[in-house]
Protein backbone atom coordinates (compact mmCIF):
# COMPACT_ATOMS: atom_id res chain seq x y z
CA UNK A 1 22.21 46.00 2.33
CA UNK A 2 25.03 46.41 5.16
CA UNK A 3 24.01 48.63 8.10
CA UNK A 4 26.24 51.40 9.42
CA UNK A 5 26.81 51.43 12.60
CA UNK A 6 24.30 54.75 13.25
CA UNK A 7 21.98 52.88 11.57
CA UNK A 8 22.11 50.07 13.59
CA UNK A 9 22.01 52.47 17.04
CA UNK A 10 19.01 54.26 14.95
CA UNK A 11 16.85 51.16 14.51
CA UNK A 12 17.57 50.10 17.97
CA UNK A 13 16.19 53.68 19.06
CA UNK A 14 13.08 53.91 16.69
CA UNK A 15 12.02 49.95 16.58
CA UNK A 16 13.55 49.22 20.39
CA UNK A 17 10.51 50.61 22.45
CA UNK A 18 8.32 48.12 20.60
CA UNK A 19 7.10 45.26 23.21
CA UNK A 20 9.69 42.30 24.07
CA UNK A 21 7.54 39.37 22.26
CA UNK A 22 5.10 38.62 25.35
CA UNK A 23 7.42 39.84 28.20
CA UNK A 24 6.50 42.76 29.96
CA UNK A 25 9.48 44.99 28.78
CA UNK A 26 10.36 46.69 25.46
CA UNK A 27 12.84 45.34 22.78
CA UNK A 28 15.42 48.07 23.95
CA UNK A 29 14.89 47.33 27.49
CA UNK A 30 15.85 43.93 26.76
CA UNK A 31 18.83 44.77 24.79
CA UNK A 32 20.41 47.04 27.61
CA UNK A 33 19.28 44.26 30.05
CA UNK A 34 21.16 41.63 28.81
CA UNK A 35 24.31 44.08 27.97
CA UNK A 36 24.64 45.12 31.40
CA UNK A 37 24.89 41.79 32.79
CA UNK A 38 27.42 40.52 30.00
CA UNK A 39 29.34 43.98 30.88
CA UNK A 40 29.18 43.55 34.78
CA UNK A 41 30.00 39.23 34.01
CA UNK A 42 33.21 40.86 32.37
CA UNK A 43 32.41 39.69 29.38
CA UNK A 44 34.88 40.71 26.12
CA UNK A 45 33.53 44.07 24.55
CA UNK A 46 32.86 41.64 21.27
CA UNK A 47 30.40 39.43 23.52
CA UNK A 48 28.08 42.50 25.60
CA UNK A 49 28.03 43.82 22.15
CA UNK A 50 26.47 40.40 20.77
CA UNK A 51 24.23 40.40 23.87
CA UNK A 52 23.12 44.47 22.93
CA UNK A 53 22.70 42.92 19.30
CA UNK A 54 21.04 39.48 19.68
CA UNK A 55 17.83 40.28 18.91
CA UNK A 56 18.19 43.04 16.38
CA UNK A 57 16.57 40.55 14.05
CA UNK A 58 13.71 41.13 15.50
CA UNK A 59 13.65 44.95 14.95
CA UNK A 60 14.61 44.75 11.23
CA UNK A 61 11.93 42.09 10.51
CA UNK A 62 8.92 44.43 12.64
CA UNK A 63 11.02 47.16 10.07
CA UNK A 64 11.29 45.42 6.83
CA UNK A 65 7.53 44.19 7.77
CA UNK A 66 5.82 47.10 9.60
CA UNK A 67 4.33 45.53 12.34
CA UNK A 68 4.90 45.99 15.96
CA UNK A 69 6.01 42.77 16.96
CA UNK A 70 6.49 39.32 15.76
CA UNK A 71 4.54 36.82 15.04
CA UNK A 72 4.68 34.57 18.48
CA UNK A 73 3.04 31.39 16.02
CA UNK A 74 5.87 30.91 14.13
CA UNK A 75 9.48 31.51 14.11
CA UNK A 76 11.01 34.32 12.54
CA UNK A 77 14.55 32.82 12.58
CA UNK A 78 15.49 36.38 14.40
CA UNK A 79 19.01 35.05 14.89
CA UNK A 80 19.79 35.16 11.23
CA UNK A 81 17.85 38.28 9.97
CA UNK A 82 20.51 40.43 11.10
CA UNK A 83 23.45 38.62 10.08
CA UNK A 84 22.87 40.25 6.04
CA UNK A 85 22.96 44.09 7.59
CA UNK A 86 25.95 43.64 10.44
CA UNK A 87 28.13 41.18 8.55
CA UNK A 88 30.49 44.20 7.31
CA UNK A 89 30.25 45.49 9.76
CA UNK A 90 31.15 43.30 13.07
CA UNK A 91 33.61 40.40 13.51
CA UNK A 92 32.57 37.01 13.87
CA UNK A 93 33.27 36.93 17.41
CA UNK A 94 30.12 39.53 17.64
CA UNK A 95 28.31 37.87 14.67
CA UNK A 96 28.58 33.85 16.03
CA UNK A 97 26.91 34.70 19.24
CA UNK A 98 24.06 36.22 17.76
CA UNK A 99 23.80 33.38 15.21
CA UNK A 100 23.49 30.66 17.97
CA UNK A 101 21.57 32.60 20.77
CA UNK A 102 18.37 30.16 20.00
CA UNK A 103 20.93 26.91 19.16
CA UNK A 104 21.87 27.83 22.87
CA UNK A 105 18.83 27.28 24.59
CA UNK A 106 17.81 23.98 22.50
CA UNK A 107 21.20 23.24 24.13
CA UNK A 108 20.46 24.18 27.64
CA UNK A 109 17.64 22.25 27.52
CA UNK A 110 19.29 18.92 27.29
CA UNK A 111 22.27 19.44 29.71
CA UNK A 112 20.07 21.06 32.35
CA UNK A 113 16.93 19.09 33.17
CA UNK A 114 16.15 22.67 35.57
CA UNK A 115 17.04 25.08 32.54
CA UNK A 116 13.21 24.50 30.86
CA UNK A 117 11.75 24.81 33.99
CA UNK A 118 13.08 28.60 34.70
CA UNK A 119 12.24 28.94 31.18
CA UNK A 120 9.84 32.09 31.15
CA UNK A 121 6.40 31.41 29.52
CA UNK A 122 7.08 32.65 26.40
CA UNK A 123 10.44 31.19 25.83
CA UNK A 124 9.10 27.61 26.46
CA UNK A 125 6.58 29.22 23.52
CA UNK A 126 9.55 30.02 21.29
CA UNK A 127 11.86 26.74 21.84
CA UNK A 128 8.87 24.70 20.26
CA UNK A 129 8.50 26.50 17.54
CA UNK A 130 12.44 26.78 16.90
CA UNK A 131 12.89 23.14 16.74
CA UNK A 132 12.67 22.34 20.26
CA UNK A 133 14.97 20.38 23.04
CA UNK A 134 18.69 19.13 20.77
CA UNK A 135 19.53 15.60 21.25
CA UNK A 136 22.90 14.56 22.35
CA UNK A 137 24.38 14.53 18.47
CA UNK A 138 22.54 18.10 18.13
CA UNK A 139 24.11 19.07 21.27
CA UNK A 140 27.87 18.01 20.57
CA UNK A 141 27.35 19.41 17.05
CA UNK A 142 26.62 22.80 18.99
CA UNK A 143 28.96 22.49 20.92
CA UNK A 144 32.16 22.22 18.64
CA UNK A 145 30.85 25.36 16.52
CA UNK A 146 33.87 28.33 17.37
CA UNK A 147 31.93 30.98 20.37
CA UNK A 148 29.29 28.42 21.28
CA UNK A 149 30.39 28.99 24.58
CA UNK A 150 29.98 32.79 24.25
CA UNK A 151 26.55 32.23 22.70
CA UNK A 152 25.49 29.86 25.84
CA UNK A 153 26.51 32.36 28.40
CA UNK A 154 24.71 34.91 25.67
CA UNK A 155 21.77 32.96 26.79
CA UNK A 156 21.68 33.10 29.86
CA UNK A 157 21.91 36.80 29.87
CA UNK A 158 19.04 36.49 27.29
CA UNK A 159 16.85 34.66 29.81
CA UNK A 160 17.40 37.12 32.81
CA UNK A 161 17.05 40.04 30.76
CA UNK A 162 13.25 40.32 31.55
CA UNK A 163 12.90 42.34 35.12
CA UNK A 164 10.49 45.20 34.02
CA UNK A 165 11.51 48.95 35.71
CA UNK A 166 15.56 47.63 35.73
CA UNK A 167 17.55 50.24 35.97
CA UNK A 168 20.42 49.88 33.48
CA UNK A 169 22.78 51.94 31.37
CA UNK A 170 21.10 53.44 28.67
CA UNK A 171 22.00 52.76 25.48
CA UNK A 172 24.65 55.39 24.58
CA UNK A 173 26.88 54.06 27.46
CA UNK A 174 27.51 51.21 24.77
CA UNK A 175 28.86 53.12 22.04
CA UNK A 176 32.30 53.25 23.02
CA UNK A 177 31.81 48.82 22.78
CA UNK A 178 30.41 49.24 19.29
CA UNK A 179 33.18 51.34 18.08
CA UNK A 180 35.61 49.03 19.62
CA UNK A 181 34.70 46.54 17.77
CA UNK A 182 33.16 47.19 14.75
CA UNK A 183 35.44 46.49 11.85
CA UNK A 184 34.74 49.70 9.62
CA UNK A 185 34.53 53.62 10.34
CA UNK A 186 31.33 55.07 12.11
């Protein structure tokens, strides 16, 4: 089932103030976290939308599965979920990102021996369980994939995204970058 793009705002609204894994900041809070510093990197409109989205896997599974958060013991493989409902819906150069957000910090990992060390707690948690640190033929393999760029600097948005009490843009600011770029009518 493809997702309007309402419906996609919607879920972020009703499933968004749900806690951020084990951070200390909601999903939404997140979201608009790591949009704002895609939009003030000057990032394309495509990419802070990918950085708003990234996690909407996330919310649909907690949805689909009515819980409150995700199991931290196992991965939920967030970074597809949401590809099913936005495929329609958003152009790859929005969809890619998402897709390798996790690929990207297995990736960081091996070209940055300081990368797993600023590593919050519970994203050293999550890189075990999604397959942990690439090797160098995991890491060239990543690397040649079209937007793996975009999805690295994705990540690294991802990773500062975590400052509890940010002030940021809420979430309406971004609905001129949805509509921008999403490939069907609102």
């Amino acid at each position: 089932m493809s997702l309007n793009l309402s419906e996609v705002i919607s879920v972020l609204e009703r499933r968004g103030q749900n806690q951020y894994g084990m951070e200390a900041i909601s999903q939404l809070e997140h979201a608009l976290q790591c949009a704002d510093l895609a939009e003030k990197a000057g990032e394309t409109p495509e990419t802070v939308v990918a950085s708003l989205l990234h996690d909407l896997g996330h919310l649909l599974a907690a949805e689909r599965d009515g819980v409150q958060e995700h199991n931290s013991q196992k991965d939920d493989l967030h970074q597809y979920m949401a590809l099913p409902f936005i495929r329609t819906l958003f152009p790859d150069a929005v969809l890619e990102p998402i897709r390798l957000h996790v690929d990207a910090k297995r990736y960081l990992c091996f070209i940055d021996a300081g990368y797993w060390a600023e590593l919050s707690p519970a994203s050293k948690h999550s890189l075990e369980l999604q397959g942990g640190v690439f090797t160098e033929t995991q890491a060239q393999a990543f690397m040649a994939q079209p937007f793996a760029a975009e999805a690295v600097r994705l990540r690294r948005y991802d990773d500062l995204a975590k400052v509890p009490a940010k002030r940021v843009p809420p979430l309406a600011f971004y609905n001129p970058h949805l509509q921008q770029v999403a490939l069907q009518a609102v």
